[in-house]
C-alpha atoms as a PDB file:
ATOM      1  CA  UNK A   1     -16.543  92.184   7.587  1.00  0.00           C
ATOM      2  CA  UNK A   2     -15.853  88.437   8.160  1.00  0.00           C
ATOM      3  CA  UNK A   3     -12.039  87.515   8.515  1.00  0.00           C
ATOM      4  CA  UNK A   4     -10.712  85.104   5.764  1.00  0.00           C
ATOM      5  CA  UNK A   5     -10.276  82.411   9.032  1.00  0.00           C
ATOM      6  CA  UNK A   6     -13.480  82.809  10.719  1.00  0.00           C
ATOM      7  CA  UNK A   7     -15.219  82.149   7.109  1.00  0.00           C
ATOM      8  CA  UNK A   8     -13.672  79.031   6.707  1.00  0.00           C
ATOM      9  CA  UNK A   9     -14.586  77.727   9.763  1.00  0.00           C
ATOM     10  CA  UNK A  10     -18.172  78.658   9.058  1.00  0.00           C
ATOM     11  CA  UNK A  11     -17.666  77.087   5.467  1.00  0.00           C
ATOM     12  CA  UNK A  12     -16.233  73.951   7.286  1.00  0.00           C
ATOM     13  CA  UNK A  13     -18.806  73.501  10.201  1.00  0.00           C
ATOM     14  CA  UNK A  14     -21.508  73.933   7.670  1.00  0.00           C
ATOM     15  CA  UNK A  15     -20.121  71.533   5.568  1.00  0.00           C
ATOM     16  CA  UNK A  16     -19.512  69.068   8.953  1.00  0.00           C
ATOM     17  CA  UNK A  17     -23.077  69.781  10.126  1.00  0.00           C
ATOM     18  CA  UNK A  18     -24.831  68.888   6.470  1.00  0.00           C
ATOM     19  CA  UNK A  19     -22.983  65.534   6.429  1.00  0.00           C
ATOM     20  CA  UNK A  20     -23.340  64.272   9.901  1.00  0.00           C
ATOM     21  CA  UNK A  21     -27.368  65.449   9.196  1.00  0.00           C
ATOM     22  CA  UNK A  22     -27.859  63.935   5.948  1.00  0.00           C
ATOM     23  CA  UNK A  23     -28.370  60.071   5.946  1.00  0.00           C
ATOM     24  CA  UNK A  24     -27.384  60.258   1.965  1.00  0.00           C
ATOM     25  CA  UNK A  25     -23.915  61.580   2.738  1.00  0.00           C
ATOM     26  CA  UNK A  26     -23.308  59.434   5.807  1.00  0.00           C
ATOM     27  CA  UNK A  27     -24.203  56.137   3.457  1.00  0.00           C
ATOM     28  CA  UNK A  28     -22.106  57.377   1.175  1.00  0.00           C
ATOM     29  CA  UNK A  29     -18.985  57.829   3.176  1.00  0.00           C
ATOM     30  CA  UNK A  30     -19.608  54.580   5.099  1.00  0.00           C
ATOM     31  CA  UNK A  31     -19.917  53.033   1.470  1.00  0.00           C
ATOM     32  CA  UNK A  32     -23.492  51.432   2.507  1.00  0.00           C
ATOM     33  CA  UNK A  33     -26.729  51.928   1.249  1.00  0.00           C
ATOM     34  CA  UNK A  34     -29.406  50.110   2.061  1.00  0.00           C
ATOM     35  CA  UNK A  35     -33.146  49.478   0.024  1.00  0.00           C
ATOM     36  CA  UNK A  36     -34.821  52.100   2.595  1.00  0.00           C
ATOM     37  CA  UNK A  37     -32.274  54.872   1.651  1.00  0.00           C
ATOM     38  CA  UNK A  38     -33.084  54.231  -2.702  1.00  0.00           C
ATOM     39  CA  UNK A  39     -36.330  55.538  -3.911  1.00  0.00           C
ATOM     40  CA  UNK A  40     -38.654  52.930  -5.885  1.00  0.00           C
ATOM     41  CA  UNK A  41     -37.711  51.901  -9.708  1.00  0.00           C
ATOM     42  CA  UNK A  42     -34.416  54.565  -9.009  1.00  0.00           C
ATOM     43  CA  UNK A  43     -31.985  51.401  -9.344  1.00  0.00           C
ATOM     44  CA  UNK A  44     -31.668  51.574 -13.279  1.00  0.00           C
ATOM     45  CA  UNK A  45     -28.868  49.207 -15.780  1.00  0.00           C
ATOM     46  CA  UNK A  46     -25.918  51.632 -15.566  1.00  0.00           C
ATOM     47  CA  UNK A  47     -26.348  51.073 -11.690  1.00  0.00           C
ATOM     48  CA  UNK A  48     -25.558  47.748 -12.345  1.00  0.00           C
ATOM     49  CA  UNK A  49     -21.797  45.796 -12.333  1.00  0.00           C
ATOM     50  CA  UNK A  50     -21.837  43.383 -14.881  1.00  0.00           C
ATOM     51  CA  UNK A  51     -22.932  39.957 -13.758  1.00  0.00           C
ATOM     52  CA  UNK A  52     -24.485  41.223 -10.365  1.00  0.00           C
ATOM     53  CA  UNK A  53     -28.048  40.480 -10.964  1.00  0.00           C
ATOM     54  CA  UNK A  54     -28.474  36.269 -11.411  1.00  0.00           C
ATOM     55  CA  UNK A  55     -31.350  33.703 -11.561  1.00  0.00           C
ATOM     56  CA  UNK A  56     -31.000  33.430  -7.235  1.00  0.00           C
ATOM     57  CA  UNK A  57     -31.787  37.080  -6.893  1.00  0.00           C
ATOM     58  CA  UNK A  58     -34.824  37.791  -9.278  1.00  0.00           C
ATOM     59  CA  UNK A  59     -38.226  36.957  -7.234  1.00  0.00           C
ATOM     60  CA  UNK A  60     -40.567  33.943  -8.986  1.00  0.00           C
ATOM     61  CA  UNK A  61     -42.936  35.591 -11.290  1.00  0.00           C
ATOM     62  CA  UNK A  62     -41.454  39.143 -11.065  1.00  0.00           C
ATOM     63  CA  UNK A  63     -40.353  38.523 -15.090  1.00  0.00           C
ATOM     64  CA  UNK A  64     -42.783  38.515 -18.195  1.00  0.00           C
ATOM     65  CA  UNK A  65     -42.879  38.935 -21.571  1.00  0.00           C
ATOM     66  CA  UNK A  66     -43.750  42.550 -21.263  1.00  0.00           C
ATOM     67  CA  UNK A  67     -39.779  42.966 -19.548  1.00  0.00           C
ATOM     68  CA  UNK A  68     -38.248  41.012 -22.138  1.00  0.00           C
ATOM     69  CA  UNK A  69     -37.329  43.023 -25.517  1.00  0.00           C
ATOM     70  CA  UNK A  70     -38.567  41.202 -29.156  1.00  0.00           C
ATOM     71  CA  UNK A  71     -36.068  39.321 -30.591  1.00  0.00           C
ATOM     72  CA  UNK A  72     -33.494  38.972 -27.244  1.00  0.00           C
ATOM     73  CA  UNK A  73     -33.726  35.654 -26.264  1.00  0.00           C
ATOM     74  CA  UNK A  74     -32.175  33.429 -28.440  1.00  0.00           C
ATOM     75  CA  UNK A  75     -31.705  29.605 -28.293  1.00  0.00           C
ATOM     76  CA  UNK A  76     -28.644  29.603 -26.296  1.00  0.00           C
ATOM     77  CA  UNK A  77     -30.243  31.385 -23.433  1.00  0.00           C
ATOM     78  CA  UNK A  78     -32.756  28.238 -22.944  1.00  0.00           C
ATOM     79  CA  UNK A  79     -31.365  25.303 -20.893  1.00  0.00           C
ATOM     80  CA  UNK A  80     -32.075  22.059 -22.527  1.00  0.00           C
ATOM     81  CA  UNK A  81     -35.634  20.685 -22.333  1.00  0.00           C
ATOM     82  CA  UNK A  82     -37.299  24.039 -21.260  1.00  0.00           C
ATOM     83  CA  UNK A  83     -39.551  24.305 -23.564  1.00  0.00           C
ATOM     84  CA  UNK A  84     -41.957  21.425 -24.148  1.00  0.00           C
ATOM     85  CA  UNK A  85     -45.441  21.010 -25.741  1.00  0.00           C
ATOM     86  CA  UNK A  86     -47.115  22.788 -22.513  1.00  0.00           C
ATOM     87  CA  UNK A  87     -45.079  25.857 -22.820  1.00  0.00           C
ATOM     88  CA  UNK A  88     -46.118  26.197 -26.909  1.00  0.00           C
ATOM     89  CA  UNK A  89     -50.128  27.734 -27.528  1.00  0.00           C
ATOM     90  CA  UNK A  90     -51.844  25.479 -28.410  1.00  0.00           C
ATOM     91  CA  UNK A  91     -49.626  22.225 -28.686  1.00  0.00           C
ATOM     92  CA  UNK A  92     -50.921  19.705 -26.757  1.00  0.00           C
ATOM     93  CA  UNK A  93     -48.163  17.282 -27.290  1.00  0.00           C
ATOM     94  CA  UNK A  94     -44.410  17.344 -28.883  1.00  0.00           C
ATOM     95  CA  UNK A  95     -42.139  14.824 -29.918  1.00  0.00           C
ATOM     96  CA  UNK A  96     -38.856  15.075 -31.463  1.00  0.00           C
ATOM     97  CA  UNK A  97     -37.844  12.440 -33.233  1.00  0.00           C
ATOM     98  CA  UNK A  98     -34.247  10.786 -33.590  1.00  0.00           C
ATOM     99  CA  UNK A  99     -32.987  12.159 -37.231  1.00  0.00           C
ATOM    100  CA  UNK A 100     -33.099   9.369 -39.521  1.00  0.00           C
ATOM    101  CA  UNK A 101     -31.006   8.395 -42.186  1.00  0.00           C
ATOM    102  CA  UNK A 102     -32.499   8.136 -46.396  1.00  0.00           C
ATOM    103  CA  UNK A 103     -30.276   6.132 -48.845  1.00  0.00           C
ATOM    104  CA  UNK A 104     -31.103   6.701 -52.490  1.00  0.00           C
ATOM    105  CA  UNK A 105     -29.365   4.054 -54.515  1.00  0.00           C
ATOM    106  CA  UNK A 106     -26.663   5.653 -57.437  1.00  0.00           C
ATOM    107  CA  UNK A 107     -27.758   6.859 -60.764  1.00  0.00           C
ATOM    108  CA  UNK A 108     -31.798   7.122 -59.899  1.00  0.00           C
ATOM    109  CA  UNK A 109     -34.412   9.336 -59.131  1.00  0.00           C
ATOM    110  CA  UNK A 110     -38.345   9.411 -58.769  1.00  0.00           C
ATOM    111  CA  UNK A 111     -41.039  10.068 -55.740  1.00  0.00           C
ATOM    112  CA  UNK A 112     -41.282   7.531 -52.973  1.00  0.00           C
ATOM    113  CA  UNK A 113     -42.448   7.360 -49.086  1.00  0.00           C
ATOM    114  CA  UNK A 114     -40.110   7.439 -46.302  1.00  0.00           C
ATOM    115  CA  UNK A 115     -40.446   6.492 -43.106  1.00  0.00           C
ATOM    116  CA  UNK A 116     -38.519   8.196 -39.998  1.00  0.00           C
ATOM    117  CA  UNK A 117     -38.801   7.097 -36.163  1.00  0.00           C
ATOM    118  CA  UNK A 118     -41.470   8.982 -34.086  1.00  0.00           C
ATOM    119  CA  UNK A 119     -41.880   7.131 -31.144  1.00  0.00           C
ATOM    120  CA  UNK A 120     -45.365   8.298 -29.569  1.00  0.00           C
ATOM    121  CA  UNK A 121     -46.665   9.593 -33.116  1.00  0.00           C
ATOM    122  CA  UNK A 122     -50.593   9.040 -33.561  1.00  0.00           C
ATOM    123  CA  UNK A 123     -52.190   8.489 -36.692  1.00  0.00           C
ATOM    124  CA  UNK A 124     -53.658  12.727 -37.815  1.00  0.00           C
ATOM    125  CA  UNK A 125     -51.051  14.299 -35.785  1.00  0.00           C
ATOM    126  CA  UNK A 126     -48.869  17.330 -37.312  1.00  0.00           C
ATOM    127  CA  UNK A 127     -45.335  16.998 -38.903  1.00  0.00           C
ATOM    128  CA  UNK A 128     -43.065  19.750 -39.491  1.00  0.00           C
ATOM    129  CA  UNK A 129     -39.351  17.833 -41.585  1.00  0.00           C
ATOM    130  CA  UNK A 130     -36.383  19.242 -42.512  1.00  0.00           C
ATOM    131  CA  UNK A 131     -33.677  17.126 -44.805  1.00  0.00           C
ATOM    132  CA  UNK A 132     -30.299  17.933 -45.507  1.00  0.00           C
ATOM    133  CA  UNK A 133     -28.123  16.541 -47.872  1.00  0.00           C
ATOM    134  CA  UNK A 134     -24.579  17.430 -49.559  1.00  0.00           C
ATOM    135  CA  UNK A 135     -25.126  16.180 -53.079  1.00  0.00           C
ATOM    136  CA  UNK A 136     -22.671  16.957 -55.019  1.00  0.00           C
ATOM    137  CA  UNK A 137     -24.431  15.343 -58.317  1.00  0.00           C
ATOM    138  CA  UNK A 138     -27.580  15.219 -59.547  1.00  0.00           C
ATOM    139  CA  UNK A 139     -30.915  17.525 -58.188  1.00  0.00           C
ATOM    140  CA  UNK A 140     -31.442  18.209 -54.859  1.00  0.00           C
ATOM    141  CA  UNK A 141     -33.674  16.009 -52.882  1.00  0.00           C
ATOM    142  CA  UNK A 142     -37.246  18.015 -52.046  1.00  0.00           C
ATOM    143  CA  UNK A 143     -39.511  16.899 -49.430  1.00  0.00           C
ATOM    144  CA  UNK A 144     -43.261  17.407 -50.851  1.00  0.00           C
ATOM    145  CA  UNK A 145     -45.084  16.258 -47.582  1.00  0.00           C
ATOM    146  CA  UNK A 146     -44.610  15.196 -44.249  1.00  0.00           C
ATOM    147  CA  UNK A 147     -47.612  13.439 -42.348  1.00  0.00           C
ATOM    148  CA  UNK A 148     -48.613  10.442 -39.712  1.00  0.00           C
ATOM    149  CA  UNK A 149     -49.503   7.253 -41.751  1.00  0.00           C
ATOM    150  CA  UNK A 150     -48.097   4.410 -39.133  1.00  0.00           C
ATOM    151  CA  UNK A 151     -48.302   4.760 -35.078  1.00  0.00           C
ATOM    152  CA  UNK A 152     -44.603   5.710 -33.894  1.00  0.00           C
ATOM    153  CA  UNK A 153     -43.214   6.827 -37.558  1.00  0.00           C
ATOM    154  CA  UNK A 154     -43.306   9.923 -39.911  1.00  0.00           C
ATOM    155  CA  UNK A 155     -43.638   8.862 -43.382  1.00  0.00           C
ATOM    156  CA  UNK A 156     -42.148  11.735 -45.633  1.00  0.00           C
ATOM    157  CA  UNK A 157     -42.885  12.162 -49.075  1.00  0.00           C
ATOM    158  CA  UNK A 158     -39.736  13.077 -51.189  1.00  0.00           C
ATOM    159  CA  UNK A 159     -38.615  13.718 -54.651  1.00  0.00           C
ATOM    160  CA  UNK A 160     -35.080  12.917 -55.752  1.00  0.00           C
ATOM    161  CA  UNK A 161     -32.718  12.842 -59.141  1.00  0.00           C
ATOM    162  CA  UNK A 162     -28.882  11.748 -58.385  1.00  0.00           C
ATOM    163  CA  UNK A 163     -26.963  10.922 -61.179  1.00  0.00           C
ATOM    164  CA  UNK A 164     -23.871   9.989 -58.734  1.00  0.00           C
ATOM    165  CA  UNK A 165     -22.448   6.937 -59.571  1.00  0.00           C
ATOM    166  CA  UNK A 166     -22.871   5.249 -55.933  1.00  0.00           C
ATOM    167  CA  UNK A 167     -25.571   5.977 -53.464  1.00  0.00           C
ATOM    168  CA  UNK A 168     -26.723   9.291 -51.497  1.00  0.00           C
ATOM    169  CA  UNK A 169     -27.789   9.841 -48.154  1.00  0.00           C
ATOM    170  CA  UNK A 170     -30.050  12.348 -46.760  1.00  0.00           C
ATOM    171  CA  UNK A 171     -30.528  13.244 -43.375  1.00  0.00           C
ATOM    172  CA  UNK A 172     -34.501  13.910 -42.008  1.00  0.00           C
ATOM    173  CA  UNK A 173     -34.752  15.322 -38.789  1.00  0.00           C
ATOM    174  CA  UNK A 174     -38.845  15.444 -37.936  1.00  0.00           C
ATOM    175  CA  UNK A 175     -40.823  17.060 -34.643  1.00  0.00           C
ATOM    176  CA  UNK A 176     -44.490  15.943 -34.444  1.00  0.00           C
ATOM    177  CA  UNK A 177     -47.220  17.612 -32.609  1.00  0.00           C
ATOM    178  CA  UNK A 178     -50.926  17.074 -31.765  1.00  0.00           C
ATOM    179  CA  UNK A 179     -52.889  20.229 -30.929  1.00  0.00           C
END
């Protein structure tokens, strides 16, 4: 029978021999590890501190849409001017125009033609408008249709019914494409 000291000195010279052998336990206890000592695709999110992985250390081209979950981006994770007409199927050219001011005079309504700032705008190009107003009297303004008529200028169609005693404004904001 083994003596209570001579096993522990077995359990202990085991224990010394396994960690000087294994390269695992020696990274470990030297707190390195370099990419030779991690298996390929082992380096998953929880292995991760927050914030260590930014744009300098991802490789051009290593990211598509297949690593990117629906839904995740949103606007505020796209810098200013990133996207453009080349980055949109399809869309050949983009323009967003300067939002534009629409006075309707006090106590009228009716359908009339518009015209809004589109600086590079061709005649049979595409117009997508928005308006926004805070009317507190009277119908709210509707845009029925949005089109090219006059080089450098979207001419919106809208329909409007104020009963306010002085006049309204609506703002028009427009983006014009050719595809």
């Amino acid at each position: 029978m083994i003596s209570l000291k001579v096993g522990g000195i077995i359990v202990a010279a085991f224990i010394a021999g396994a960690f000087v052998a294994s390269p695992e336990l020696r990274a470990y206890a030297a707190n390195t590890v370099y990419s030779t000592d991690i298996v390929d695709g082992q380096v998953k999110n929880p292995d991760l501190a927050g914030n260590a992985v930014t744009y300098s250390k991802i490789a051009p081209g290593s990211i598509d849409g297949s690593k990117i979950v629906d839904q995740s981006i949103a606007s505020v994770d796209i810098g200013p001017d990133a996207v453009g007409a080349s980055e949109l199927k399809g869309v050949s050219r983009l323009i967003f125009g300067a939002p534009c001011t629409i006075t309707f005079l006090a106590k009228s309504g009716g359908l009339g033609s518009f015209d809004c700032p589109a600086p590079g705008a061709k005649i049979g190009d595409h117009v997508v408008a928005t308006l926004q107003s805070n009317w507190v009297c009277g119908g709210t303004p509707l845009l029925y249709s949005a089109r090219v008529v006059y080089i450098d200028k979207a001419t919106l169609t809208i329909s409007w019914d104020t009963t306010c005693p002085g006049a309204e404004n609506v703002q028009a904001s427009v983006i014009v494409y050719q595809n």
